[in-house]
C-alpha atoms as a PDB file:
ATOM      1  CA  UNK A   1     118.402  87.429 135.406  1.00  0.00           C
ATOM      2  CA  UNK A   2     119.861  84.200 133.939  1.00  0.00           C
ATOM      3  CA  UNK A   3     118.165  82.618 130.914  1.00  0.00           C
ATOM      4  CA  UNK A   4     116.347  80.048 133.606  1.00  0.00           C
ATOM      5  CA  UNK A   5     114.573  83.230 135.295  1.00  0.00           C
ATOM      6  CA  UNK A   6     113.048  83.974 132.028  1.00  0.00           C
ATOM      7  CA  UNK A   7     109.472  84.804 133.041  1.00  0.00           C
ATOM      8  CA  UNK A   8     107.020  82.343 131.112  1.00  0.00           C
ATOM      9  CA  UNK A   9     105.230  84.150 127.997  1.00  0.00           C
ATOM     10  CA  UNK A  10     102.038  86.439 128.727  1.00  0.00           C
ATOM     11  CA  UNK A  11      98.982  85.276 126.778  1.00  0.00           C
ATOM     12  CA  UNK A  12      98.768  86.763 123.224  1.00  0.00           C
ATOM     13  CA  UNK A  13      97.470  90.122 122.904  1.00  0.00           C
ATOM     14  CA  UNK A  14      94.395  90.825 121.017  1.00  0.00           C
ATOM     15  CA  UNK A  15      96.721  93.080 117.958  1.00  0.00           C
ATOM     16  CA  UNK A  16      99.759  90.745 118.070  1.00  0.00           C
ATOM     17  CA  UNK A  17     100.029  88.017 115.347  1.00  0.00           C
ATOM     18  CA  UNK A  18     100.051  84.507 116.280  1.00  0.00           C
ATOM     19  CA  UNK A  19     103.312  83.010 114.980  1.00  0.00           C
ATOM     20  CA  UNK A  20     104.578  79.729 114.637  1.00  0.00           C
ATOM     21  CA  UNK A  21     108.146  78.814 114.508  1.00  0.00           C
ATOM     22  CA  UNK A  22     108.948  75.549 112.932  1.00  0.00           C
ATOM     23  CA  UNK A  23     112.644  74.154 113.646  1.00  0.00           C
ATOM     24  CA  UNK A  24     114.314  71.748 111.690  1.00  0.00           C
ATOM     25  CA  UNK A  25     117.852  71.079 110.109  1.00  0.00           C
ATOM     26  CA  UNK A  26     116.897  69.734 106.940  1.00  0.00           C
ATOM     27  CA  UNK A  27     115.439  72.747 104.777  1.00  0.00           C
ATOM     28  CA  UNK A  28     113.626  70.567 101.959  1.00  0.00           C
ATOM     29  CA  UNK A  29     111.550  69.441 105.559  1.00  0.00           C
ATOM     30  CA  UNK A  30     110.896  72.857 107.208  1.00  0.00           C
ATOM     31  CA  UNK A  31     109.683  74.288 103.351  1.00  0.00           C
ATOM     32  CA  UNK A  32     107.578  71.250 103.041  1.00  0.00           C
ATOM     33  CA  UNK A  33     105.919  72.004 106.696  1.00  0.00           C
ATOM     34  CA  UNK A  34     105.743  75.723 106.365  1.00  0.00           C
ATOM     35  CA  UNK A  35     104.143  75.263 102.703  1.00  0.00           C
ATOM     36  CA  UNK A  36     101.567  73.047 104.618  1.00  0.00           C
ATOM     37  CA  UNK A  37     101.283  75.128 107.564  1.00  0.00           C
ATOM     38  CA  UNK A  38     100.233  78.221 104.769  1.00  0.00           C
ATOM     39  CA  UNK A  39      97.274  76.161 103.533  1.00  0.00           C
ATOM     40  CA  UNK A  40      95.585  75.747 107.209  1.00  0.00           C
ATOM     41  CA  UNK A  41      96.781  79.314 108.957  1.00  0.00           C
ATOM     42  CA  UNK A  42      97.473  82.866 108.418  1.00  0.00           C
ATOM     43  CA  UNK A  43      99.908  83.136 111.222  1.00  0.00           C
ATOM     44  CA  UNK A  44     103.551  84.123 110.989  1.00  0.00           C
ATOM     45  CA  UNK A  45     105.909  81.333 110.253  1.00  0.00           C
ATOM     46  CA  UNK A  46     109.437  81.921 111.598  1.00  0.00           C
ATOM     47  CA  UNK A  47     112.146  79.178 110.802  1.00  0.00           C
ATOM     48  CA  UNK A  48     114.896  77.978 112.481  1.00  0.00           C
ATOM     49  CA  UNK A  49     117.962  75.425 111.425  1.00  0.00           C
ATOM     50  CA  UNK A  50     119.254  74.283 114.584  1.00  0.00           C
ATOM     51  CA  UNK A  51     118.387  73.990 118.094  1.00  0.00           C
ATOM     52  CA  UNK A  52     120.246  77.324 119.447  1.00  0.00           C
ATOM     53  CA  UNK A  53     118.751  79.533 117.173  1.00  0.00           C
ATOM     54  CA  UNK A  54     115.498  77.549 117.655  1.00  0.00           C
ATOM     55  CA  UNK A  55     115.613  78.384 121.413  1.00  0.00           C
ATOM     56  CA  UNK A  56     116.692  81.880 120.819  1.00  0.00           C
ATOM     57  CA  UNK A  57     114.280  82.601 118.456  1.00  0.00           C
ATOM     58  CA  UNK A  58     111.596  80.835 120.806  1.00  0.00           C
ATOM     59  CA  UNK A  59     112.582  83.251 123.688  1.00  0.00           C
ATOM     60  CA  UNK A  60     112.742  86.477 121.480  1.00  0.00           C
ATOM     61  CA  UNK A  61     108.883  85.789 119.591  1.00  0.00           C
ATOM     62  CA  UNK A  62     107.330  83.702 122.473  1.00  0.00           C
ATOM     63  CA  UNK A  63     105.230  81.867 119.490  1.00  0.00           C
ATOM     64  CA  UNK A  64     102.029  80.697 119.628  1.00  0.00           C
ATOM     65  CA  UNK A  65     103.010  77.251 118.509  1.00  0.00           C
ATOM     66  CA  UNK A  66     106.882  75.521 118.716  1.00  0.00           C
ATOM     67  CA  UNK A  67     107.239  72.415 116.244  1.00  0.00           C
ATOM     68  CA  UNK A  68     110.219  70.762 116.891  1.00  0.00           C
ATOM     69  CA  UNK A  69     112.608  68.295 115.016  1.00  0.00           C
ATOM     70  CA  UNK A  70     114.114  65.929 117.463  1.00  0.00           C
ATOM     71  CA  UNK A  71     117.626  65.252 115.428  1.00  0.00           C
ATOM     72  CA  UNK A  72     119.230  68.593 115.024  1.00  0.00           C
ATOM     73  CA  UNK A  73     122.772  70.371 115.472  1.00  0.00           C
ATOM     74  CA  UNK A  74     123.914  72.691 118.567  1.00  0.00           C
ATOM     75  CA  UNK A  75     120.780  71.146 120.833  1.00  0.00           C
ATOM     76  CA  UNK A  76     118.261  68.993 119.569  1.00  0.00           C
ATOM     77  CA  UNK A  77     114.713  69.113 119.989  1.00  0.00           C
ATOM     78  CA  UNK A  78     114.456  67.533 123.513  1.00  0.00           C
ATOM     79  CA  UNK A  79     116.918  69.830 124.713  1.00  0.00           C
ATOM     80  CA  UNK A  80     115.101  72.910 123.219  1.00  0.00           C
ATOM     81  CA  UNK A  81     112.019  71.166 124.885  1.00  0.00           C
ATOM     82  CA  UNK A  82     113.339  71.124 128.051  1.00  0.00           C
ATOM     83  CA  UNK A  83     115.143  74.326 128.215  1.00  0.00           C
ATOM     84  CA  UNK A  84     111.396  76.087 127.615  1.00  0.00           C
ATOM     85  CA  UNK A  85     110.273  74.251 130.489  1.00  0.00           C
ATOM     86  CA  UNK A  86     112.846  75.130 132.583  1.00  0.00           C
ATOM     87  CA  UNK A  87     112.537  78.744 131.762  1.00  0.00           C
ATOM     88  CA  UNK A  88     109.318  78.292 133.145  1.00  0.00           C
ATOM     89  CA  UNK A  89     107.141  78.567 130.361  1.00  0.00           C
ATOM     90  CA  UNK A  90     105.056  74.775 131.037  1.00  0.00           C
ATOM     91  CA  UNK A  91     102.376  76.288 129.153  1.00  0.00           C
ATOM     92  CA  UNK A  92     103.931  76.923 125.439  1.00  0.00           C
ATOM     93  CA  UNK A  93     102.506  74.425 122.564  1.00  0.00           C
ATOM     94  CA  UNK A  94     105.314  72.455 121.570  1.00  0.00           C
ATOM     95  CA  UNK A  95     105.068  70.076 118.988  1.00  0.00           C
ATOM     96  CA  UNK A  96     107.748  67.256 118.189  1.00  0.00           C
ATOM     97  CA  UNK A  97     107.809  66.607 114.093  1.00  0.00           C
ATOM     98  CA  UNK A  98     110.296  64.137 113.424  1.00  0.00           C
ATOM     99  CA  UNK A  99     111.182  60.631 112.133  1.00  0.00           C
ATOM    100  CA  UNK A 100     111.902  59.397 115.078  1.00  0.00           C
ATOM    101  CA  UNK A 101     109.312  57.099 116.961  1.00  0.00           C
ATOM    102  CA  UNK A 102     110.632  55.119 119.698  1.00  0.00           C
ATOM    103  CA  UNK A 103     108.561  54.630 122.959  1.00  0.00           C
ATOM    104  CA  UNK A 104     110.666  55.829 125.191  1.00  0.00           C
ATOM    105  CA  UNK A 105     111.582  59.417 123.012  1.00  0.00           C
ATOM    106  CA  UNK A 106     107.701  59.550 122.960  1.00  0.00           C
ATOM    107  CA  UNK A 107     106.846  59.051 126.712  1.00  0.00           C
ATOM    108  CA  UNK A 108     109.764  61.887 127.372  1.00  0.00           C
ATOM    109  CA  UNK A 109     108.257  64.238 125.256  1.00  0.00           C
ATOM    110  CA  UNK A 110     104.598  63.578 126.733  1.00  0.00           C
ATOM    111  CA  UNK A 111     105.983  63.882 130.163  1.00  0.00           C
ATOM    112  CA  UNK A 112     107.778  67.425 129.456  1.00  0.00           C
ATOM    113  CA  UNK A 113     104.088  68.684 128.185  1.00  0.00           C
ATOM    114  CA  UNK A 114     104.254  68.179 124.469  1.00  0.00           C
ATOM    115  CA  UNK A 115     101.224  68.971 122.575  1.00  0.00           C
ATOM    116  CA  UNK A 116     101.838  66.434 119.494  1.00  0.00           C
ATOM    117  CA  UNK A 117     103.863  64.386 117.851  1.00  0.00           C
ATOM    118  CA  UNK A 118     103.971  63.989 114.384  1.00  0.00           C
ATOM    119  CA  UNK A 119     106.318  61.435 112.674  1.00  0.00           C
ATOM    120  CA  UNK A 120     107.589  61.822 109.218  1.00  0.00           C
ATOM    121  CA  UNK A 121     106.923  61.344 106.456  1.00  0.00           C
ATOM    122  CA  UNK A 122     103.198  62.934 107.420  1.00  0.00           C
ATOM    123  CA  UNK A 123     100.485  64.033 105.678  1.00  0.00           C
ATOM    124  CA  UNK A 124      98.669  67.347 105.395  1.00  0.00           C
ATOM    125  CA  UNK A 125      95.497  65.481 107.656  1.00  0.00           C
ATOM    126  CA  UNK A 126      98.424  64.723 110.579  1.00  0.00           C
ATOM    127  CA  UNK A 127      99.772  68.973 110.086  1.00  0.00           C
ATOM    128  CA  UNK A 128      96.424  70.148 110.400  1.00  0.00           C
ATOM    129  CA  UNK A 129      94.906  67.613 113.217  1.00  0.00           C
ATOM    130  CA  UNK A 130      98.436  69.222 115.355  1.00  0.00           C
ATOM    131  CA  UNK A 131      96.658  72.828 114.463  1.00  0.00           C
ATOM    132  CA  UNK A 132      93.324  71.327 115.914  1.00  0.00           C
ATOM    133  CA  UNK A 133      94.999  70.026 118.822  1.00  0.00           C
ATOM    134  CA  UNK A 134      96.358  74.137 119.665  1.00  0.00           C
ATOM    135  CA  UNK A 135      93.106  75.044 118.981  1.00  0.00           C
ATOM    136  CA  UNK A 136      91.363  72.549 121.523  1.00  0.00           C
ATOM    137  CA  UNK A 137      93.853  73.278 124.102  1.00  0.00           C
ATOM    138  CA  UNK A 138      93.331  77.271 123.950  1.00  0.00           C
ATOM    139  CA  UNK A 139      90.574  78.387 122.528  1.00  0.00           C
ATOM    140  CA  UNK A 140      91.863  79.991 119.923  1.00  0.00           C
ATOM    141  CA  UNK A 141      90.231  79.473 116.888  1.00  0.00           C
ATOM    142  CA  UNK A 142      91.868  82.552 115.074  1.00  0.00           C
ATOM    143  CA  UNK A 143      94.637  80.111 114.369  1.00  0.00           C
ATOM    144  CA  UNK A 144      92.772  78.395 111.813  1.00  0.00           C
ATOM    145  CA  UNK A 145      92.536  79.483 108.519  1.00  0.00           C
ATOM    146  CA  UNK A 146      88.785  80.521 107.550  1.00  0.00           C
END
């Protein structure tokens, strides 16, 4: 089986965690997104610093939620993006946080299924309306924090 006949992720089971996995390059902007990700959900946080671990860590947990920075070393976040869809999994919540805004990067990332995109410098409102978004899209209000 090559990495592209990776089976897409089976829903959540009731006793596993939800998990998030945040990816970004720049560690004073995954602690600032993981300290506001704490305030709105209980879930696992798992961090990566570069697209290839990103991707391998995305295959290995199958999280919940995916948030992406666009700019980062070994594959960036498009890449990572695509790769998931490839492996088949067109249903994972991907979200793309980065400074990066441009019409065409934005369209791209819509068209490969993207569930937001948040633009830095954002505020705790934007983190937590990308939470709501999951939540709309599955059902799962467990995510949120009570």
């Amino acid at each position: 089986m090559t990495s592209h006949d990776t089976p897409p992720a089976p829903a959540r089971a009731a006793d596993r965690p939800r998990r998030i996995l945040v990816a970004d390059d720049v560690g004073d902007s995954r602690v600032l997104l993981v300290r506001l990700l704490r305030q709105f959900t209980a879930a696992e946080i798992h961090e990566a610093r570069d697209g290839s671990r990103a991707l391998e860590q995305f295959r290995r947990l199958r999280p919940d939620i995916t948030l992406l920075d666009v700019d980062m070393p070994e594959r960036d976040g498009m890449s990572v993006l695509n790769e998931i869809r490839r492996d088949g999994d067109t249903e994972a919540f991907v979200a793309m946080v980065t400074a990066r805004s441009e019409a065409d990067l934005v369209h791209d990332a819509v068209a490969q299924g993207v569930g937001s995109f948040v633009v830095k410098p954002y505020s705790a409102r934007r983190v937590l309306d990308m939470l709501q978004r999951y939540v709309a899209k599955t059902g799962d209000t467990g995510m949120l924090a009570r």
